[in-house]
N, C-alpha and C. Protein backbone atom coordinates (compact mmCIF):
# COMPACT_ATOMS: atom_id res chain seq x y z
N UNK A 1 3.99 23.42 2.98
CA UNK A 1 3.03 22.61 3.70
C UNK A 1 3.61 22.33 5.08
N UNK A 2 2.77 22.40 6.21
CA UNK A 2 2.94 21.95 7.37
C UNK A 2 2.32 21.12 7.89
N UNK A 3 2.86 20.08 9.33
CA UNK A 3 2.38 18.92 9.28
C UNK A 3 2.72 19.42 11.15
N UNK A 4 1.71 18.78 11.98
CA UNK A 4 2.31 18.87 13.73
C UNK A 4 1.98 17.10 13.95
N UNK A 5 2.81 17.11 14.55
CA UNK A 5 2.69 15.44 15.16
C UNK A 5 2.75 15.28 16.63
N UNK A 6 1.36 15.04 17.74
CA UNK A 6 1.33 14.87 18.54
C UNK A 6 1.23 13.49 19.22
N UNK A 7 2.56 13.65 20.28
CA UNK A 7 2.62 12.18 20.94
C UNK A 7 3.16 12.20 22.35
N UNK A 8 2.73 10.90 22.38
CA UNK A 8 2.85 10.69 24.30
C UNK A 8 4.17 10.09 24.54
N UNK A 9 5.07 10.13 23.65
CA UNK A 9 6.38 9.15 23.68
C UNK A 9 7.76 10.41 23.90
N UNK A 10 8.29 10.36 24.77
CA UNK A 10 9.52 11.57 24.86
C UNK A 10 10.44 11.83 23.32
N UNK A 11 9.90 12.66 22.60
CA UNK A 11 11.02 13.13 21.37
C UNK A 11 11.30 14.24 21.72
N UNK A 12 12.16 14.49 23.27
CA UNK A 12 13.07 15.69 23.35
C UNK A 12 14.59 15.40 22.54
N UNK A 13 14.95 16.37 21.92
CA UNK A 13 15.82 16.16 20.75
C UNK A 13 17.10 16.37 22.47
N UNK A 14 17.85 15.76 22.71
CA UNK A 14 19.08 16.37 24.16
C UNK A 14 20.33 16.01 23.56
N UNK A 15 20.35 15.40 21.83
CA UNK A 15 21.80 15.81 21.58
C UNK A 15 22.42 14.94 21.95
N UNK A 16 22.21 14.01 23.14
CA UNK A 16 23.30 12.52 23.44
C UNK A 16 23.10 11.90 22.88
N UNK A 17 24.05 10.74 22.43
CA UNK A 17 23.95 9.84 21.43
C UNK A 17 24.13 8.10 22.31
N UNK A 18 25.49 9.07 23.32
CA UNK A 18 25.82 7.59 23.73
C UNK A 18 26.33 8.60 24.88
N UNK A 19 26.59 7.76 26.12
CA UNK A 19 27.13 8.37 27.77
C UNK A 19 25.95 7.53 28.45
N UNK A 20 26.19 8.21 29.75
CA UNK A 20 25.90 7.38 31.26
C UNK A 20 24.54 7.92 31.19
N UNK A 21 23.61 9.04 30.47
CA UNK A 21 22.61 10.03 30.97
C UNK A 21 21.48 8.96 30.15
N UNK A 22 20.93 8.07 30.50
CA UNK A 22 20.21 7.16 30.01
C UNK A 22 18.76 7.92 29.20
N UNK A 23 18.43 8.87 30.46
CA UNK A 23 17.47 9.08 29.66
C UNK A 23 17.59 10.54 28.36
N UNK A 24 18.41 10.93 28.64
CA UNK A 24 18.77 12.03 27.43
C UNK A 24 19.32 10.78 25.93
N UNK A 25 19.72 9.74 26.44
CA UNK A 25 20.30 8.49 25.18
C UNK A 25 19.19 8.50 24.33
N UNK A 26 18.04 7.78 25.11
CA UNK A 26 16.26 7.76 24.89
C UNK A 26 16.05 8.50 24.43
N UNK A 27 16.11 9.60 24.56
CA UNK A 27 15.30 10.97 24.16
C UNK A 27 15.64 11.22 22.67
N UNK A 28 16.93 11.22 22.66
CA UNK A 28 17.60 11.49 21.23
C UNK A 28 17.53 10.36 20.13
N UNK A 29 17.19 9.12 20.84
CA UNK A 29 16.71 7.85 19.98
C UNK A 29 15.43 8.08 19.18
N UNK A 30 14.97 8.29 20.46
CA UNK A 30 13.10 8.98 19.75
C UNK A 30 12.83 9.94 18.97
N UNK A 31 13.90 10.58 19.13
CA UNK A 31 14.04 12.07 18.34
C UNK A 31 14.11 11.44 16.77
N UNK A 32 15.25 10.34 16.72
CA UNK A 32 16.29 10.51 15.83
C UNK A 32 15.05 9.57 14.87
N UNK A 33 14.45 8.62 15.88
CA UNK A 33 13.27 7.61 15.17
C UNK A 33 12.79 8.28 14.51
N UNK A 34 12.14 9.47 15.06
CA UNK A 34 10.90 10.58 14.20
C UNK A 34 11.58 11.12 13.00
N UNK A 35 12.71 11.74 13.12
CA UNK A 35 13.13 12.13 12.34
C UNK A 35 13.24 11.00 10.69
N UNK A 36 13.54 9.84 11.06
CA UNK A 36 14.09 9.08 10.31
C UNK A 36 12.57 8.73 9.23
N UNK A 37 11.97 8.64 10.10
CA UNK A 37 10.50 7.82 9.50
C UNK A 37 9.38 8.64 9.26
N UNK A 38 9.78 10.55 9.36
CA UNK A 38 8.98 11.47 8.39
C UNK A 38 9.94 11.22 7.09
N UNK A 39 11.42 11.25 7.49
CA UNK A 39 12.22 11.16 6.15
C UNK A 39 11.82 10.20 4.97
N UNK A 40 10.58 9.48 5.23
CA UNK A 40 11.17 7.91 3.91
C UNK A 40 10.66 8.58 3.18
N UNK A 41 9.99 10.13 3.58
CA UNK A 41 8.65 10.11 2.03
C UNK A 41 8.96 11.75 1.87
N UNK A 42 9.14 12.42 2.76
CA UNK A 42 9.99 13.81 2.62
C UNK A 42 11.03 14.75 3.41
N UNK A 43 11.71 15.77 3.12
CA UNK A 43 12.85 16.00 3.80
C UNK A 43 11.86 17.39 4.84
N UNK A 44 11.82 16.75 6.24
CA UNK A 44 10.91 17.47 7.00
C UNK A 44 12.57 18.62 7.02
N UNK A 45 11.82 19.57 7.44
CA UNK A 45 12.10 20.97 8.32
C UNK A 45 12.18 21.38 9.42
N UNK A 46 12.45 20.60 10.79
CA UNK A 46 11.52 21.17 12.13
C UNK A 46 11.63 22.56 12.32
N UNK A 47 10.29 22.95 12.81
CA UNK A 47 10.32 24.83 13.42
C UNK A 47 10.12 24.06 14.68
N UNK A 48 9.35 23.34 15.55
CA UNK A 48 9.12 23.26 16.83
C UNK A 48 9.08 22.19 17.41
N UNK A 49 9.58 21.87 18.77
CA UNK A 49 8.96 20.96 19.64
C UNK A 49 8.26 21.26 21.05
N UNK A 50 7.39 20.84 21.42
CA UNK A 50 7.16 21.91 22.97
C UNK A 50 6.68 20.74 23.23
N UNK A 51 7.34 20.64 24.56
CA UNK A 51 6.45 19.74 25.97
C UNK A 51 5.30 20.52 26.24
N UNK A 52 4.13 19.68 26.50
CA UNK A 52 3.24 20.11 27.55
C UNK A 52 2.80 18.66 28.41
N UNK A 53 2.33 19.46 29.44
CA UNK A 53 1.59 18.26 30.66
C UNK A 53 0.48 18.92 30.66
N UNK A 54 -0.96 18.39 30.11
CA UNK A 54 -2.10 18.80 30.68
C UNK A 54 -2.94 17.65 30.34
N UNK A 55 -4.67 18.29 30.28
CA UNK A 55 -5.18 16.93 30.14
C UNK A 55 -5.83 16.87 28.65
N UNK A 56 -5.49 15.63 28.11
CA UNK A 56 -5.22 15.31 26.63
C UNK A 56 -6.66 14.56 26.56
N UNK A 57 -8.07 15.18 27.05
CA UNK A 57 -9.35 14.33 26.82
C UNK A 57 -9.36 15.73 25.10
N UNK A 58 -10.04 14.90 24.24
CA UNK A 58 -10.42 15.64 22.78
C UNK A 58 -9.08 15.47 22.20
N UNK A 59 -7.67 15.59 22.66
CA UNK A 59 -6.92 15.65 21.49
C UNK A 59 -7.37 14.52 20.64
N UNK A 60 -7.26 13.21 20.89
CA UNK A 60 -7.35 12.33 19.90
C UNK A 60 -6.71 10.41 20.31
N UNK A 61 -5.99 10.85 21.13
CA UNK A 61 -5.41 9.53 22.31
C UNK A 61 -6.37 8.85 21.67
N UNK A 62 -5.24 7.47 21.74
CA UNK A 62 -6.40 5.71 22.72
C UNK A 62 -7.22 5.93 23.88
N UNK A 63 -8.10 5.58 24.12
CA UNK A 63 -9.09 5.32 25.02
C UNK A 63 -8.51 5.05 26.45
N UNK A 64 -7.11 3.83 26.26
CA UNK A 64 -6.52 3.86 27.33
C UNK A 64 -5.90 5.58 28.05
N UNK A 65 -5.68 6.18 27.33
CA UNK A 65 -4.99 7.42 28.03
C UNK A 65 -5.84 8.81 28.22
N UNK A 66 -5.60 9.05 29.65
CA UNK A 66 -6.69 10.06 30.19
C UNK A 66 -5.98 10.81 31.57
N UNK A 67 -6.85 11.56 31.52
CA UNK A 67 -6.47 12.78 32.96
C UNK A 67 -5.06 13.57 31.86
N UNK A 68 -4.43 14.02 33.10
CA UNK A 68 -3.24 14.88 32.45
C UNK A 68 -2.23 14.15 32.31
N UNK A 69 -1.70 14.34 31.13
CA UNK A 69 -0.28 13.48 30.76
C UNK A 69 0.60 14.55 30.03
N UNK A 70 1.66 14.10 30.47
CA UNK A 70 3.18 14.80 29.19
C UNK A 70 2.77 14.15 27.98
N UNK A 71 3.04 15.21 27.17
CA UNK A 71 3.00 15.09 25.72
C UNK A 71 3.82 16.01 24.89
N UNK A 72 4.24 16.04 23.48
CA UNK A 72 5.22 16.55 22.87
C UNK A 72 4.01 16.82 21.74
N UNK A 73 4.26 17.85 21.13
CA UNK A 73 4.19 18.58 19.99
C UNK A 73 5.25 18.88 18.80
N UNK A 74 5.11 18.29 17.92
CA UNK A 74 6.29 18.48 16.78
C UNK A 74 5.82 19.12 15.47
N UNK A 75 6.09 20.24 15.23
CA UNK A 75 5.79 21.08 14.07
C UNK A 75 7.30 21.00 13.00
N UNK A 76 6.74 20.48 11.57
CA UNK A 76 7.56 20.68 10.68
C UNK A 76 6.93 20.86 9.38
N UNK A 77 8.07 21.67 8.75
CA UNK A 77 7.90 21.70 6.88
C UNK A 77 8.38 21.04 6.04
N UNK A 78 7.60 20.71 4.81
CA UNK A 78 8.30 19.65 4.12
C UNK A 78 9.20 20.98 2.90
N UNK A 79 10.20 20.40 2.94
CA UNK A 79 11.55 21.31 1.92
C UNK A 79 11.35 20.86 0.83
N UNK A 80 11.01 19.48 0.50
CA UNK A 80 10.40 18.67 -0.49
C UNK A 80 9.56 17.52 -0.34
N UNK A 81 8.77 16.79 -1.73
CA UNK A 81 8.46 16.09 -1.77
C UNK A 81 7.22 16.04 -1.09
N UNK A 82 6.27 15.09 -0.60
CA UNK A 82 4.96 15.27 -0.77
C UNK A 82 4.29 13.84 0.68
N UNK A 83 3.68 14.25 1.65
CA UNK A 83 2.86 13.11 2.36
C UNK A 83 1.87 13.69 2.88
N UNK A 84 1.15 12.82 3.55
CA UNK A 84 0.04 13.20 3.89
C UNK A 84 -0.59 12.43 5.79
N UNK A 85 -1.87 12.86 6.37
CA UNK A 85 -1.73 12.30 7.41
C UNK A 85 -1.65 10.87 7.14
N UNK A 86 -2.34 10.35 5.91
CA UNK A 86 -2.64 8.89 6.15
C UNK A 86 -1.26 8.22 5.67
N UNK A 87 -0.66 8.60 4.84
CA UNK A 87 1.38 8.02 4.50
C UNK A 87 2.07 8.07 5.88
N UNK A 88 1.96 9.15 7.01
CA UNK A 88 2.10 9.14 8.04
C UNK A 88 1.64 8.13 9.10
N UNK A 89 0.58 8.05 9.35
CA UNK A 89 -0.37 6.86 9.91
C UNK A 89 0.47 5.46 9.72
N UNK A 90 0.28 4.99 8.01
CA UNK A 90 0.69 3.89 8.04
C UNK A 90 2.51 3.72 7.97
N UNK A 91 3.38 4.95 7.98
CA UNK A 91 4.78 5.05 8.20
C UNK A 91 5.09 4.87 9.87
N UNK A 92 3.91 5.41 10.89
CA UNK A 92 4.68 5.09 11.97
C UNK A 92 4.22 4.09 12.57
N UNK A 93 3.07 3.02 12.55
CA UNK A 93 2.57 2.69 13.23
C UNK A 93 3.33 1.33 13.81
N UNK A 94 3.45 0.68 14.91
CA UNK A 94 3.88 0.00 15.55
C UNK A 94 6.07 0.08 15.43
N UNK A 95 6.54 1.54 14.82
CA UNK A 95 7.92 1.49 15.02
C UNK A 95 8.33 1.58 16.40
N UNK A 96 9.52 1.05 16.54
CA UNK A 96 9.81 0.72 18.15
C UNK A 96 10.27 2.16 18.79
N UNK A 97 10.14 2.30 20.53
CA UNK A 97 10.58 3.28 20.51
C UNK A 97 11.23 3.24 22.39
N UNK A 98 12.19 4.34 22.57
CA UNK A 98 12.77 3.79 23.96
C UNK A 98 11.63 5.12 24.97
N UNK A 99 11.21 3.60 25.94
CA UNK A 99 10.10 4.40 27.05
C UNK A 99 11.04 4.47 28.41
N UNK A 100 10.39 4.88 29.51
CA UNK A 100 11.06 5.13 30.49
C UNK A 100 11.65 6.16 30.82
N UNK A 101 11.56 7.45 30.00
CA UNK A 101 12.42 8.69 29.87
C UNK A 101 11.42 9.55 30.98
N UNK A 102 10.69 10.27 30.27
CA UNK A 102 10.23 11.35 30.95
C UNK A 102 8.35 11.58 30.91
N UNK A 103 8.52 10.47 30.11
CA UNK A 103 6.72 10.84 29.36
C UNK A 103 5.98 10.09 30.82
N UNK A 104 4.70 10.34 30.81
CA UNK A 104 3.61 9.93 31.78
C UNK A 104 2.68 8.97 31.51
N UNK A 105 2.84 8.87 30.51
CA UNK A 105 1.30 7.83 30.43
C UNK A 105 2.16 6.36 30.12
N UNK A 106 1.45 5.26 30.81
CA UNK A 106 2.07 3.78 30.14
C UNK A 106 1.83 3.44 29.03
N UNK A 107 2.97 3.25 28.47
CA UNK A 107 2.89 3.03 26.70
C UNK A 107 2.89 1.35 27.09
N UNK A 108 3.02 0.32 25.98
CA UNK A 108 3.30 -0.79 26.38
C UNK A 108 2.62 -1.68 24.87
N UNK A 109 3.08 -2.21 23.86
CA UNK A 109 4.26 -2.00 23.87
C UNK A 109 4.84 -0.29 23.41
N UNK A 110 6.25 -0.80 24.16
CA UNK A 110 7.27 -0.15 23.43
C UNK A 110 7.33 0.81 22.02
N UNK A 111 6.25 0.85 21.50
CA UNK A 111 6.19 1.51 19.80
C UNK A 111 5.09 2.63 19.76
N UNK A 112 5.40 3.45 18.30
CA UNK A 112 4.28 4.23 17.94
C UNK A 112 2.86 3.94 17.99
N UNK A 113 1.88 3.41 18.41
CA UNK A 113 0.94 3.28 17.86
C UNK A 113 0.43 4.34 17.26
N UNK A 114 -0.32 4.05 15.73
CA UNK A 114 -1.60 4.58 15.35
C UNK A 114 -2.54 4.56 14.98
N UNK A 115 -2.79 2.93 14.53
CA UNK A 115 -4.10 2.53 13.95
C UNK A 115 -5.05 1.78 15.48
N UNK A 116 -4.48 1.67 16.67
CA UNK A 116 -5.25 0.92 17.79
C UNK A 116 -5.79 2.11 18.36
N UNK A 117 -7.30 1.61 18.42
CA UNK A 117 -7.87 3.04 19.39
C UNK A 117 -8.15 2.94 20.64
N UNK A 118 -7.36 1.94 21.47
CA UNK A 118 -7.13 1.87 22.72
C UNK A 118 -5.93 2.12 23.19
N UNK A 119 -5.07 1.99 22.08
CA UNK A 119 -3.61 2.23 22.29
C UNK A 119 -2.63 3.70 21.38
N UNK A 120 -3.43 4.24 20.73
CA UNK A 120 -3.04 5.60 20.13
C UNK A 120 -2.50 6.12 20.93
N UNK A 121 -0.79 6.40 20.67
CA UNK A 121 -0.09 7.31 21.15
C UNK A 121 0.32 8.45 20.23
N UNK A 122 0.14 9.00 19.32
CA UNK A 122 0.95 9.51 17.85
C UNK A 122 -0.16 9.61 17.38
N UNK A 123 -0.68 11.15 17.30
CA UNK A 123 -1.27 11.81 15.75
C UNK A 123 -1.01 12.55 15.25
N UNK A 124 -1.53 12.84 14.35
CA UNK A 124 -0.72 13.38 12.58
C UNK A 124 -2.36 14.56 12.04
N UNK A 125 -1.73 15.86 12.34
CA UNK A 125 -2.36 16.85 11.52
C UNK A 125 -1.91 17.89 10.74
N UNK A 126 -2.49 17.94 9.50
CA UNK A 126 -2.15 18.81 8.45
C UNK A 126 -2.25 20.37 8.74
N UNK A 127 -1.42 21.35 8.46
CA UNK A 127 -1.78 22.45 9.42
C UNK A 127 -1.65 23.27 7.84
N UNK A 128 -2.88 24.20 7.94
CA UNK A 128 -3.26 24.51 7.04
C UNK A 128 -2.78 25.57 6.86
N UNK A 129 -1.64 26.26 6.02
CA UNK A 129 -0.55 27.56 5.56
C UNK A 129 -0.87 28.41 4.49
């Protein structure tokens, strides 16, 4: 089973943990967030992440976010165990997350949203294998 998770929040995986490069720190926080909080319910797989910047009208956004924005794409497999979009939904919604990196659109707060439909940053689709 495959799952892609699209969001407006920087989860470039850059490997720093800790140093002076603030926003590669961020990046790998967000990374490490995602990672942590597909984990409570199965052991994801990643095959992909890809930046894009274009314009995100139809993906699925809050209402607040429009025109062209950076956004991340995250494709993974589950190795085990079993979720779905809506275990997803209610696993990320309001977890904290570090802004200021590289992404474009104003998040505010600070976290995943996914149940606000003015504030949806993070969706969750089942990709059919």
């Amino acid at each position: 089973m495959e799952f892609k998770i699209i969001t407006l929040v920087d989860i470039t995986e850059s490997g720093e943990r800790r140093g002076p490069d603030r926003v590669a720190v961020g990046q790998q926080s967000n990374w490490d967030t995602l990672i942590q909080v597909v984990g409570l319910r199965v052991n994801p797989t990643p095959k992909s992440v890809i930046k894009k910047e274009e314009l995100i009208s139809g993906i699925g956004f809050g209402s607040q976010y429009k025109g062209k924005q950076a956004y991340w794409e995250f494709v993974f497999e589950l190795e085990y165990g079993s979720t779905s979009v809506e275990s997803l939904t209610e696993d990320f919604d309001l977890v904290p997350v570090v802004l200021d990196l590289t992404e474009t659109a104003k998040i505010d707060p600070s976290a995943f949203q996914t149940k606000n439909s003015k504030f949806k940053n993070i969706i969750f689709i089942k990709v059919d294998k």
